[in-house]
C-alpha atoms as a PDB file:
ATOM      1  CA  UNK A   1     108.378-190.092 -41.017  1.00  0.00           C
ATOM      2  CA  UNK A   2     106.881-190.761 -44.833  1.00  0.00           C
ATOM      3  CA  UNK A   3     109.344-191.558 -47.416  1.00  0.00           C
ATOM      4  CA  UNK A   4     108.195-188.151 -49.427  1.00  0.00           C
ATOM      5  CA  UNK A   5     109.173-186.019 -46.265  1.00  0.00           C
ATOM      6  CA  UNK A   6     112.920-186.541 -46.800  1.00  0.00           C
ATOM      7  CA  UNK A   7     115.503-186.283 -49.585  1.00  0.00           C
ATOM      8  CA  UNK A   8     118.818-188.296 -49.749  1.00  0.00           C
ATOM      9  CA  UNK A   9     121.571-187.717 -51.366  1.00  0.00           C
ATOM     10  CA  UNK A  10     124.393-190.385 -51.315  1.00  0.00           C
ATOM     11  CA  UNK A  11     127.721-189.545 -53.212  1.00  0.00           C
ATOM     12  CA  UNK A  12     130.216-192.524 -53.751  1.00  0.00           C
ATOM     13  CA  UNK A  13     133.214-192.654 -51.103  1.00  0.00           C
ATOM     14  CA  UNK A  14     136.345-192.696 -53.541  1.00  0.00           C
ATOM     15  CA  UNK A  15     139.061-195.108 -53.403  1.00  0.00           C
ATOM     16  CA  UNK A  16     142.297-193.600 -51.819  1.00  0.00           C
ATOM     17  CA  UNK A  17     145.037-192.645 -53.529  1.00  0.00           C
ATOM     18  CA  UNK A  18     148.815-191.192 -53.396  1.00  0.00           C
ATOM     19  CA  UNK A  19     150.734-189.108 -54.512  1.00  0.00           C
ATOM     20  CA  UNK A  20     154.317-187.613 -54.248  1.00  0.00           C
ATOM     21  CA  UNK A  21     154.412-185.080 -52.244  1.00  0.00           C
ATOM     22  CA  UNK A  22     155.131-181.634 -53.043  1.00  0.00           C
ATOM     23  CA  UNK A  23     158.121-180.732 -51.170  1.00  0.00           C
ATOM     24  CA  UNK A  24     159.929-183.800 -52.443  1.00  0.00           C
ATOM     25  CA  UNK A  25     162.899-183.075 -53.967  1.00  0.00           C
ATOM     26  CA  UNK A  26     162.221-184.375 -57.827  1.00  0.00           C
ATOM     27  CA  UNK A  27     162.075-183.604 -61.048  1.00  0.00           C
ATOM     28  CA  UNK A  28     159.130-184.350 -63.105  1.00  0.00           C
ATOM     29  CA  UNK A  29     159.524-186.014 -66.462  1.00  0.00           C
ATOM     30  CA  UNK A  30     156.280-185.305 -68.217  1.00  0.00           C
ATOM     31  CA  UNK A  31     158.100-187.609 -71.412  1.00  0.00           C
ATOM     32  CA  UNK A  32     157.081-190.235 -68.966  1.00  0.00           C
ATOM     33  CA  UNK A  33     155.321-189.012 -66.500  1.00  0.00           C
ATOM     34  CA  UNK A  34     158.104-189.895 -63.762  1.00  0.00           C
ATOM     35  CA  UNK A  35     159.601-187.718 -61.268  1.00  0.00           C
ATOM     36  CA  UNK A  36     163.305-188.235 -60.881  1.00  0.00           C
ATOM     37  CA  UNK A  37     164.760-188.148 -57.516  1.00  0.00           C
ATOM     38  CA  UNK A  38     168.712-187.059 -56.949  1.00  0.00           C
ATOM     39  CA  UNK A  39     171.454-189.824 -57.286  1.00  0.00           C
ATOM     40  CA  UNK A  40     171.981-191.164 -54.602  1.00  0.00           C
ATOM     41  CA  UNK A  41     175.486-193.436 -53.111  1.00  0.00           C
ATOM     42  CA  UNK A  42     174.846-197.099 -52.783  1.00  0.00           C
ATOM     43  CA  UNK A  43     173.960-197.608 -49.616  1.00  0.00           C
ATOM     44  CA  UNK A  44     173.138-194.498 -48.316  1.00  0.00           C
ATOM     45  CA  UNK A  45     169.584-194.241 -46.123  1.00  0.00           C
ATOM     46  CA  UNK A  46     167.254-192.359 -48.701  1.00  0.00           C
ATOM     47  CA  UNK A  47     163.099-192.378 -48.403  1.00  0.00           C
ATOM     48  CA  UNK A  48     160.198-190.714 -50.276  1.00  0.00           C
ATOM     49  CA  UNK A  49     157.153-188.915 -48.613  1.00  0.00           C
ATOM     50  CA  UNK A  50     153.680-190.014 -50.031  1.00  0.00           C
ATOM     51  CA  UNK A  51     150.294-187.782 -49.340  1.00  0.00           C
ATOM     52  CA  UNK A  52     147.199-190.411 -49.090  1.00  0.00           C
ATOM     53  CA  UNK A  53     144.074-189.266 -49.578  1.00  0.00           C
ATOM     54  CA  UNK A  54     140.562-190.309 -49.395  1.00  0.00           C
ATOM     55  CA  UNK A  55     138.387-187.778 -48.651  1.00  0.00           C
ATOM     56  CA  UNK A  56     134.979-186.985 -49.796  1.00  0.00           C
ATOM     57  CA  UNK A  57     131.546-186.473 -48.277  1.00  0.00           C
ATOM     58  CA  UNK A  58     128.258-188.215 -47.832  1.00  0.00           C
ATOM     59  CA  UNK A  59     125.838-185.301 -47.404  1.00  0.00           C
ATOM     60  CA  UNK A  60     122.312-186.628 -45.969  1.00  0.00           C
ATOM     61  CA  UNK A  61     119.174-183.695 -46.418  1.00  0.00           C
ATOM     62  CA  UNK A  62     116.342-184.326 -44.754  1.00  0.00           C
ATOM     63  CA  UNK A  63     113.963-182.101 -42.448  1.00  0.00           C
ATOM     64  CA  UNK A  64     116.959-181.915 -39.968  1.00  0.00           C
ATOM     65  CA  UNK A  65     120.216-180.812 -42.057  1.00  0.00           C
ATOM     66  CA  UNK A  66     123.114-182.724 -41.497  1.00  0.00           C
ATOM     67  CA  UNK A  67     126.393-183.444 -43.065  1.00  0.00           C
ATOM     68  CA  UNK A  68     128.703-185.853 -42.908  1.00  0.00           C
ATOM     69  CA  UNK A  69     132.358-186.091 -43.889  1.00  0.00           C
ATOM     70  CA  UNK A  70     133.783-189.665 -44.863  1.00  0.00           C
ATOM     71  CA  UNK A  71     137.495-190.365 -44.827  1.00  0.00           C
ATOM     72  CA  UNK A  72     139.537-192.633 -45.828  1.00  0.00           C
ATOM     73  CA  UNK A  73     139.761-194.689 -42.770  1.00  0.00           C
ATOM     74  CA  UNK A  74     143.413-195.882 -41.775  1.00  0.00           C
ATOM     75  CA  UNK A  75     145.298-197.961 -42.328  1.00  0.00           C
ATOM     76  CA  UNK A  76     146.427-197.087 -45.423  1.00  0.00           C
ATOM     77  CA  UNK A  77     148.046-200.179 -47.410  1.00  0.00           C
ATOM     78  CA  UNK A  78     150.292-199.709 -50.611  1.00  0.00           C
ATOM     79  CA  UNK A  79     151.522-202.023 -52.984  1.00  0.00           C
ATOM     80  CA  UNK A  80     154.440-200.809 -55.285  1.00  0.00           C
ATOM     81  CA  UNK A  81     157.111-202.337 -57.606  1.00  0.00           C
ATOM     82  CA  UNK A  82     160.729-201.943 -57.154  1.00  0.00           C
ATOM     83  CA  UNK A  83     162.756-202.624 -60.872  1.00  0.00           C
ATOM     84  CA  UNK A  84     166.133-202.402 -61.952  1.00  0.00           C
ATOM     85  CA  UNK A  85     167.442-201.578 -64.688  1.00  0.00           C
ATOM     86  CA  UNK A  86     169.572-204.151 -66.428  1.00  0.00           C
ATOM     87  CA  UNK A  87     172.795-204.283 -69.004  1.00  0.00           C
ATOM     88  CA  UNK A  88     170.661-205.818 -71.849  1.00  0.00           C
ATOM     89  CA  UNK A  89     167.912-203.275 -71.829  1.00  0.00           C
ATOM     90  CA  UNK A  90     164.430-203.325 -69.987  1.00  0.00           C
ATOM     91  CA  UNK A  91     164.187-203.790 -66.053  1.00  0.00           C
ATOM     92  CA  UNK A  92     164.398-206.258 -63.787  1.00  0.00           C
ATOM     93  CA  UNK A  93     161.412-206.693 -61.297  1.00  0.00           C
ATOM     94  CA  UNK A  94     163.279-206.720 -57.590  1.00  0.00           C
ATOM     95  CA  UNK A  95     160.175-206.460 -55.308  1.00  0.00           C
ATOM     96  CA  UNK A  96     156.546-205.940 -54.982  1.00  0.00           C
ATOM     97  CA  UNK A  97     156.398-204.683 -51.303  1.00  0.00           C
ATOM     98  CA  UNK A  98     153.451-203.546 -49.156  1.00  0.00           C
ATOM     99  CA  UNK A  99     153.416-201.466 -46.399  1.00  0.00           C
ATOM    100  CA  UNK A 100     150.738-200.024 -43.923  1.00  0.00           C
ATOM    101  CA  UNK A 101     150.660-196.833 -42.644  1.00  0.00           C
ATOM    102  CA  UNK A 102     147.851-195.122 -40.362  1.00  0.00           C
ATOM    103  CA  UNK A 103     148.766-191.201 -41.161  1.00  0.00           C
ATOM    104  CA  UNK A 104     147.516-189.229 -44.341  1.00  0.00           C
ATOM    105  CA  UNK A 105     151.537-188.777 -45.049  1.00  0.00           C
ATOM    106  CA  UNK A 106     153.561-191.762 -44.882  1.00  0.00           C
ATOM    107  CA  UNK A 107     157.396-192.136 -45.920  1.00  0.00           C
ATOM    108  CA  UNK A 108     158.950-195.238 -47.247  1.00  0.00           C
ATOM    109  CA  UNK A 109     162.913-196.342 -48.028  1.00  0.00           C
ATOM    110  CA  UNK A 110     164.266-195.954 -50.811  1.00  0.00           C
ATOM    111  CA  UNK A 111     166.163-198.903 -51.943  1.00  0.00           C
ATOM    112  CA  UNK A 112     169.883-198.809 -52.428  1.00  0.00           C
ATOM    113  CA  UNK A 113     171.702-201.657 -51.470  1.00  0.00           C
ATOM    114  CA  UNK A 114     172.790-201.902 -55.378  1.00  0.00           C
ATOM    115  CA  UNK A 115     173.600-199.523 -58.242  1.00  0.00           C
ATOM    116  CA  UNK A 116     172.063-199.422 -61.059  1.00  0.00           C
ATOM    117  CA  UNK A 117     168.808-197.235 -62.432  1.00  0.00           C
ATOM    118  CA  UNK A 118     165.836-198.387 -59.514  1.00  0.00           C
ATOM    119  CA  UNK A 119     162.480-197.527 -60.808  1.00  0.00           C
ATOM    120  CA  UNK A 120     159.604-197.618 -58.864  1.00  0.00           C
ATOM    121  CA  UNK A 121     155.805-197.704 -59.132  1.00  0.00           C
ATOM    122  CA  UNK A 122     153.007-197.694 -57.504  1.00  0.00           C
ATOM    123  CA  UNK A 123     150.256-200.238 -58.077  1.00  0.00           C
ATOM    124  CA  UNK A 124     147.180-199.965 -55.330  1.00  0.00           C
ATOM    125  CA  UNK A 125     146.082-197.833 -52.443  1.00  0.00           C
ATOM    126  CA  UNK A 126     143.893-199.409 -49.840  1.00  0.00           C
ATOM    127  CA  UNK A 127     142.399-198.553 -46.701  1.00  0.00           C
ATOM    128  CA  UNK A 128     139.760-199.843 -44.297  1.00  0.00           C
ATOM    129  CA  UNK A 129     137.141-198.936 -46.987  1.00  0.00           C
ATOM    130  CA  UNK A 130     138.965-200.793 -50.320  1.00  0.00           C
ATOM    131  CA  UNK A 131     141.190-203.132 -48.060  1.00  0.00           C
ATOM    132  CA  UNK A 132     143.548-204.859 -50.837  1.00  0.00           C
ATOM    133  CA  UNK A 133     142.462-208.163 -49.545  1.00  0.00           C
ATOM    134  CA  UNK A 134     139.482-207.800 -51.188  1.00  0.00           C
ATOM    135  CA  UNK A 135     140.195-205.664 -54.369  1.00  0.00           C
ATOM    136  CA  UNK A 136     143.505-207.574 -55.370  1.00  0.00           C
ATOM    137  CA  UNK A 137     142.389-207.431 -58.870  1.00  0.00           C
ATOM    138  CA  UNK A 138     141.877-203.769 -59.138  1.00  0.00           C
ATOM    139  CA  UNK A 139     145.029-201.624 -60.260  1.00  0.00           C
ATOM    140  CA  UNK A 140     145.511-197.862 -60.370  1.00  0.00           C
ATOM    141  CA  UNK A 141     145.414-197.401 -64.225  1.00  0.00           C
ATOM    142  CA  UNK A 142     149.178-197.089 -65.642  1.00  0.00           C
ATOM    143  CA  UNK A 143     148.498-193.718 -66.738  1.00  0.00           C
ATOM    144  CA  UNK A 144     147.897-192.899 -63.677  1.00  0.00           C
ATOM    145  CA  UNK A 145     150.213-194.497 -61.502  1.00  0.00           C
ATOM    146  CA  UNK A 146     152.978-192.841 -59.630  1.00  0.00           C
ATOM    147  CA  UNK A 147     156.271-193.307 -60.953  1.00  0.00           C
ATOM    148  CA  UNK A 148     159.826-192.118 -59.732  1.00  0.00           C
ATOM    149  CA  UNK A 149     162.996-193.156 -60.221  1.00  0.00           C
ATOM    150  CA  UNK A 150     166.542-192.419 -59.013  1.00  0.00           C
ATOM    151  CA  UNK A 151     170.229-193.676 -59.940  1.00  0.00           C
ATOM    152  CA  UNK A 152     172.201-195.266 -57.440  1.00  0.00           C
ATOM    153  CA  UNK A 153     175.713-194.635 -57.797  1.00  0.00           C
ATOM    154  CA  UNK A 154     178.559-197.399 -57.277  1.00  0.00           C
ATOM    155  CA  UNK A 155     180.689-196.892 -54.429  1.00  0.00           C
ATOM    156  CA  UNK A 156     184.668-196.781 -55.603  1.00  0.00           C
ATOM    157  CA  UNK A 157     186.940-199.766 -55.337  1.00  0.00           C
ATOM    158  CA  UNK A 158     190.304-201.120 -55.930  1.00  0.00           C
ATOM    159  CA  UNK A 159     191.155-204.369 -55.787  1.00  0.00           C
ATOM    160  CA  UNK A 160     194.965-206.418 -56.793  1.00  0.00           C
ATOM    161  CA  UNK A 161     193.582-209.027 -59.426  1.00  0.00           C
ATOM    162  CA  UNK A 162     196.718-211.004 -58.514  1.00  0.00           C
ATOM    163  CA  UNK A 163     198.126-212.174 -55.313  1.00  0.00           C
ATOM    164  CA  UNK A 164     200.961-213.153 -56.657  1.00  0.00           C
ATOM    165  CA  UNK A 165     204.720-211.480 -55.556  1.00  0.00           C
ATOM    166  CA  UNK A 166     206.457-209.131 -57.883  1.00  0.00           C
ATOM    167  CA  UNK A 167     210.066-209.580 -58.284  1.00  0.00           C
ATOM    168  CA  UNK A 168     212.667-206.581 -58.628  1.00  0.00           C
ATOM    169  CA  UNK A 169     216.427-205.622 -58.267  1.00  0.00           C
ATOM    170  CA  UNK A 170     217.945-203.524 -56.089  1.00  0.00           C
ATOM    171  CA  UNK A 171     217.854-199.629 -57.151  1.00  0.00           C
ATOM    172  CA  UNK A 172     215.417-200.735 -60.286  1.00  0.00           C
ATOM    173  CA  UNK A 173     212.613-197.897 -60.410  1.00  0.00           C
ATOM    174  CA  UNK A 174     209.169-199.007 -59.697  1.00  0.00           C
ATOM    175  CA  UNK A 175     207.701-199.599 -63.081  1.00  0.00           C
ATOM    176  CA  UNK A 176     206.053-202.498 -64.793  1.00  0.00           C
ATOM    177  CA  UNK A 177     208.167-205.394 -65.690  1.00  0.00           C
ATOM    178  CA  UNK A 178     205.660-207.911 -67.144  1.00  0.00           C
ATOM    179  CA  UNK A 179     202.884-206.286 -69.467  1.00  0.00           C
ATOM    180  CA  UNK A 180     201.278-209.534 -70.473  1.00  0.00           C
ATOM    181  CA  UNK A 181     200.309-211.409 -67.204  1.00  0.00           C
ATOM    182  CA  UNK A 182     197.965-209.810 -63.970  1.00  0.00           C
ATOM    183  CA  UNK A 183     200.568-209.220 -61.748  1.00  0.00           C
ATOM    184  CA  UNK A 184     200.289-205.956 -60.207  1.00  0.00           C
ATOM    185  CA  UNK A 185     197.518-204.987 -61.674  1.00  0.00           C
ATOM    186  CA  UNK A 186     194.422-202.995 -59.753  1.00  0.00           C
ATOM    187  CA  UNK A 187     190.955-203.152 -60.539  1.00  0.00           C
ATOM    188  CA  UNK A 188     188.856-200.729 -59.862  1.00  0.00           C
ATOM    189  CA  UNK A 189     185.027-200.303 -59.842  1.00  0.00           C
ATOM    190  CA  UNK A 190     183.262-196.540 -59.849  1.00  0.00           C
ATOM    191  CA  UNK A 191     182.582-193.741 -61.878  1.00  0.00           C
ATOM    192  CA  UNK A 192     186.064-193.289 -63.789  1.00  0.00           C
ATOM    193  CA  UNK A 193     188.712-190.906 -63.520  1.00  0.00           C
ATOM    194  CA  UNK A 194     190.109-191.913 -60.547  1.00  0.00           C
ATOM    195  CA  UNK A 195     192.298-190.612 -57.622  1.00  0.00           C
ATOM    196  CA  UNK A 196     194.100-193.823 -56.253  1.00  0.00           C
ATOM    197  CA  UNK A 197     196.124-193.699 -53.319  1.00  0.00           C
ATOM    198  CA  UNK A 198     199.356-196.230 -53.056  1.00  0.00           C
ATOM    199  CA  UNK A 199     201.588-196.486 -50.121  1.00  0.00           C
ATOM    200  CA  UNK A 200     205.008-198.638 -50.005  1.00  0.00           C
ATOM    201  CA  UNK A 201     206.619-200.179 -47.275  1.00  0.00           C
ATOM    202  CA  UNK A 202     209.828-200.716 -47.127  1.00  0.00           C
ATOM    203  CA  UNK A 203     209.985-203.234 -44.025  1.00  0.00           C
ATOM    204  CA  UNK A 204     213.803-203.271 -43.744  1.00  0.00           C
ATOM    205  CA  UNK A 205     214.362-199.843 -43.418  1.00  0.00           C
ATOM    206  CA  UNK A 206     210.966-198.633 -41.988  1.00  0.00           C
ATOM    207  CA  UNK A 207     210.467-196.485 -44.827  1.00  0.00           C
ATOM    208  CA  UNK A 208     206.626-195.341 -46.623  1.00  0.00           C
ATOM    209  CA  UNK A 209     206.608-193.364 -49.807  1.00  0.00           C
ATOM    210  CA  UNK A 210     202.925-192.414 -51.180  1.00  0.00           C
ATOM    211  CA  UNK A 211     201.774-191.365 -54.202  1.00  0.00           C
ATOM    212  CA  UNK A 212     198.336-190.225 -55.799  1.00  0.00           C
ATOM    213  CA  UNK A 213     198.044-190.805 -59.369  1.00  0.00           C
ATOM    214  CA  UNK A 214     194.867-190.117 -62.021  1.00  0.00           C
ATOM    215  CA  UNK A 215     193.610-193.216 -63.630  1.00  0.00           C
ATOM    216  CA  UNK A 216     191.142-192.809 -66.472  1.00  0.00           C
ATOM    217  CA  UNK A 217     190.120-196.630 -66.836  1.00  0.00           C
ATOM    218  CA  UNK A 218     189.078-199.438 -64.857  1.00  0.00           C
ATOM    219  CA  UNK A 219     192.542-201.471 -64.453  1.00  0.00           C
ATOM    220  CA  UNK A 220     195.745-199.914 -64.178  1.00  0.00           C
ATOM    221  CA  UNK A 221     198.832-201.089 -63.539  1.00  0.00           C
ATOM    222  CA  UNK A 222     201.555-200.613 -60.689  1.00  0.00           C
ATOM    223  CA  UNK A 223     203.784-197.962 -62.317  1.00  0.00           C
ATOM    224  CA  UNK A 224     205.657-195.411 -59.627  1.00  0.00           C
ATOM    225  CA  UNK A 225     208.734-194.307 -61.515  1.00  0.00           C
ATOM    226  CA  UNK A 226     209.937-192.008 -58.906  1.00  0.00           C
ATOM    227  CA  UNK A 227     210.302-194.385 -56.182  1.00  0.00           C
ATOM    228  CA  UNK A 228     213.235-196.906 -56.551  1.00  0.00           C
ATOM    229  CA  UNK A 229     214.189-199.809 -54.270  1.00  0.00           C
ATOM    230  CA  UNK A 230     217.065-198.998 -52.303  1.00  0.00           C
ATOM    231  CA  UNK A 231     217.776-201.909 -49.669  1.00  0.00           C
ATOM    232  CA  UNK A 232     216.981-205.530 -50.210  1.00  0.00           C
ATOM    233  CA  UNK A 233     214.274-207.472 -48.611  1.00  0.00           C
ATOM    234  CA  UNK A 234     210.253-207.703 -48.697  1.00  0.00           C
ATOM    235  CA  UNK A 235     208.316-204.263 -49.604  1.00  0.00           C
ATOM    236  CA  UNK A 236     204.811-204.262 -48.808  1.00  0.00           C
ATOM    237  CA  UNK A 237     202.677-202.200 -51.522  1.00  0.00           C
ATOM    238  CA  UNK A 238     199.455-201.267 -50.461  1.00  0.00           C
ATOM    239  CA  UNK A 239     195.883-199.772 -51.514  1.00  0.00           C
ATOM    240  CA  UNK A 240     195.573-196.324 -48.983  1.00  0.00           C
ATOM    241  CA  UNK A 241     192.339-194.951 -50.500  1.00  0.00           C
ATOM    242  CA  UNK A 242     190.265-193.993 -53.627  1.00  0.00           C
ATOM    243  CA  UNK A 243     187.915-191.055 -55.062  1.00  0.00           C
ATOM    244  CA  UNK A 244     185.546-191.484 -58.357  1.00  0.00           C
ATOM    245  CA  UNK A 245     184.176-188.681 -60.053  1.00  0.00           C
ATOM    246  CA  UNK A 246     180.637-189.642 -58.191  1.00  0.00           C
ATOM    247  CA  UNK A 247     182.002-188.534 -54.789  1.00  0.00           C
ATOM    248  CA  UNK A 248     181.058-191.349 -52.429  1.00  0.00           C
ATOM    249  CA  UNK A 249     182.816-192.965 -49.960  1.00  0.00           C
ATOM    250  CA  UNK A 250     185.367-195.340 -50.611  1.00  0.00           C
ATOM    251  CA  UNK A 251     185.121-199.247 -50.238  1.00  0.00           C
ATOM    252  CA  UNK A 252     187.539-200.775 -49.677  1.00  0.00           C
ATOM    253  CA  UNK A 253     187.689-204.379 -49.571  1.00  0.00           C
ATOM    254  CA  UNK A 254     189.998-206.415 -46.958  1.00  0.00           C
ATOM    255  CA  UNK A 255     193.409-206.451 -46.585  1.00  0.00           C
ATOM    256  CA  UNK A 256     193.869-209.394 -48.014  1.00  0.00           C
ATOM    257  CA  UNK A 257     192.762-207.591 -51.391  1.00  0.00           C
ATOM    258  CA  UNK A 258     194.073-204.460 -51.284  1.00  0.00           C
ATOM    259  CA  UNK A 259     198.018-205.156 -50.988  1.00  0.00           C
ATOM    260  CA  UNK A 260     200.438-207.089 -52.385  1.00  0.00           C
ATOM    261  CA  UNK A 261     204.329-207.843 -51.460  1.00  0.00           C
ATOM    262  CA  UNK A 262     207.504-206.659 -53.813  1.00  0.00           C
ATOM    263  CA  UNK A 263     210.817-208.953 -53.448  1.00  0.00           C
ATOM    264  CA  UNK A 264     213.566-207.496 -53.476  1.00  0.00           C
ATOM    265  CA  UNK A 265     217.223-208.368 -54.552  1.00  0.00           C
ATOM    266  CA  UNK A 266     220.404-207.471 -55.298  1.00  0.00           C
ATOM    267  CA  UNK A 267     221.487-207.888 -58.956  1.00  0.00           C
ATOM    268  CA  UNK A 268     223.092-211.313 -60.115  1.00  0.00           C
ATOM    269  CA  UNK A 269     226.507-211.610 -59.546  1.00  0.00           C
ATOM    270  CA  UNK A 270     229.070-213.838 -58.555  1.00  0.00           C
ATOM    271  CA  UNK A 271     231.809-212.866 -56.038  1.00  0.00           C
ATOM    272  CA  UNK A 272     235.396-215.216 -55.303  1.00  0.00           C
ATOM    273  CA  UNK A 273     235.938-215.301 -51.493  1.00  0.00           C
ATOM    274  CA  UNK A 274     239.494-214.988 -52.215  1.00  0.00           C
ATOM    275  CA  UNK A 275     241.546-212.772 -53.755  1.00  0.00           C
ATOM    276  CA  UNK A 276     244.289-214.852 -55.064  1.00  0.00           C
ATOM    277  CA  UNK A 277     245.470-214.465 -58.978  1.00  0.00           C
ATOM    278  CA  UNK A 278     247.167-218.182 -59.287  1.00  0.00           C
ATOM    279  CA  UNK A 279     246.301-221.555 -57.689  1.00  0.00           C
ATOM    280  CA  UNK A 280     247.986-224.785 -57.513  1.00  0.00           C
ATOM    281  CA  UNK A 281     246.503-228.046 -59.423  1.00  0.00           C
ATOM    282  CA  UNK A 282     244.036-229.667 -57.261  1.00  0.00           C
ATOM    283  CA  UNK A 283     242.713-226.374 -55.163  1.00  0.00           C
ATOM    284  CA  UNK A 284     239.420-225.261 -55.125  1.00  0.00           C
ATOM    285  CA  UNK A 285     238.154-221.841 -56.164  1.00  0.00           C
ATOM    286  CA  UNK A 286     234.961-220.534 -53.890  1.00  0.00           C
ATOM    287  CA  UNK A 287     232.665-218.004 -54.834  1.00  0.00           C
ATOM    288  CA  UNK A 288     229.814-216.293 -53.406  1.00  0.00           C
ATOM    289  CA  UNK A 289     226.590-215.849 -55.072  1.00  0.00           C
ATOM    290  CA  UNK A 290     224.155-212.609 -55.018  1.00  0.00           C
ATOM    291  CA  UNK A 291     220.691-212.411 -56.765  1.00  0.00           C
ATOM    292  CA  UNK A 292     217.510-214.958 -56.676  1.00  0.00           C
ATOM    293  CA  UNK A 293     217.881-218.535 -57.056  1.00  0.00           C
ATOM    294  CA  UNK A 294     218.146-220.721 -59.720  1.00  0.00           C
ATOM    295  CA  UNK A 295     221.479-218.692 -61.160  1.00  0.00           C
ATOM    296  CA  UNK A 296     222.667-219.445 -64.692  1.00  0.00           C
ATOM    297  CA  UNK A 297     226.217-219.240 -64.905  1.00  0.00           C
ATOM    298  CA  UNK A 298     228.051-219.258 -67.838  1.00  0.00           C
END
């Protein structure tokens, strides 16, 4: 066959690409050109679908007609960055994954083992054709990279900042004593206001009282004016549960956290054993002392 007897045409296989796709549940920024995926509660299993594509044709013309479709061959391979955002402005660079996949629509996790703003971005598409391996130095243009981002929301909280035993009298109502040091005091992490749940045990008598209350900041503390303590002995105060306006599901850390233990006594006083009005020189007077030691007596 002469040369002159046949025409050739040869078009350039494109490199493959991605994209979100359609039916993902985003919405696109076009300030930035990001689509924004829903918030999502740390931990929680999310992923994103990606179309790959890299299709074209190679049509070849001669005296017997014949065309030829080209595709990009699996697998595909894409590199992406994973960033966080971070208190003192910018982003924090967390990962730069890649991941194969052999079907035209691959899905990936999402990450969301921490809160915080996670931006992500995709950087190259290879395939058997443009294997990365061999084209690390060729990026998808920024402008034309796909971007999405998605907040991860904090889980909600509570944890005693003290260990340390609270001290009341018997029938005093449960409010704070001691403003100025961190006993009794709850910290709690989340999306403020708060529902926190606090149970009290009174040991002796096998008694629980609980009580929801609102808190509006991130420390609050122990203040239950309508319970009082009405039997002496150890009360165990405890941590039962917690909501944050985002909705997830509670953390809640161990025991050993979450609860703390009320003393309680009766009220200083001293008692005589006897009832006698006089007493001869040399006889001894008992008494009986109630409260916590050391007693001042005066």
């Amino acid at each position: 066959m002469l040369a002159q007897e046949s025409t050739y045409e040869v078009n350039w296989v494109p490199r493959p690409s991605a994209r979100i796709s359609p039916d993902t549940e985003a919405v696109y920024e076009p300030y930035n050109g990001t689509y924004i995926l829903p918030a999502i509660c740390e931990g929680t299993s999310g992923h994103v679908d990606f179309d790959l594509t890299g299709l074209s044709f190679l049509s070849y013309l001669s005296p017997t007609t014949c065309l030829i479709y080209c595709v990009g061959r699996p697998p595909f391979q894409i590199m992406y960055n994973i960033a966080r955002s971070v208190d003192s402005g910018g982003t924090k660079l967390l990962d730069q994954p890649i991941f194969n996949s052999i079907q035209p629509r691959t899905r990936f996790q999402l990450h969301t083992s921490e809160p915080g703003r996670i931006y992500y971005e995709v950087k190259q598409v290879g395939d058997t054709a443009y294997p990365l391996s061999k084209h690390k130095g060729v990026v998808i243009p920024r402008s034309d990279r796909p971007l999405f981002e998605q907040e991860v929301l904090m889980r909600p909280s509570a944890r005693f900042s003290s260990r340390n035993r609270l001290s009341y009298c018997l029938y005093e109502n449960f409010v704070p004593q001691d403003k100025v040091t961190g006993d009794g005091v709850i910290v709690l992490q989340g999306t403020p206001p708060f529902e926190l749940t606090i149970l009290v045990q009174n040991l002796a008598a096998s008694e629980r009282f609980i009580e929801t209350v609102t808190v509006h900041d991130t420390t609050w503390r122990l203040d239950l004016p309508g319970y009082s303590f009405k039997s002496v002995g150890q009360h165990k105060v405890s941590i039962e549960a917690i909501r944050d306006a985002s909705h997830c599901e509670q953390r809640l850390p161990d025991d050993h956290d979450r609860s703390i233990w009320v003393d309680v006594a009766e009220s200083a006083a001293i008692i005589p054993f006897d009832r006698r009005e006089y007493f001869c020189v040399g006889e001894v007077a008992h008494f009986q002392l109630e409260g916590i030691p050391p007693w001042t007596i005066g």
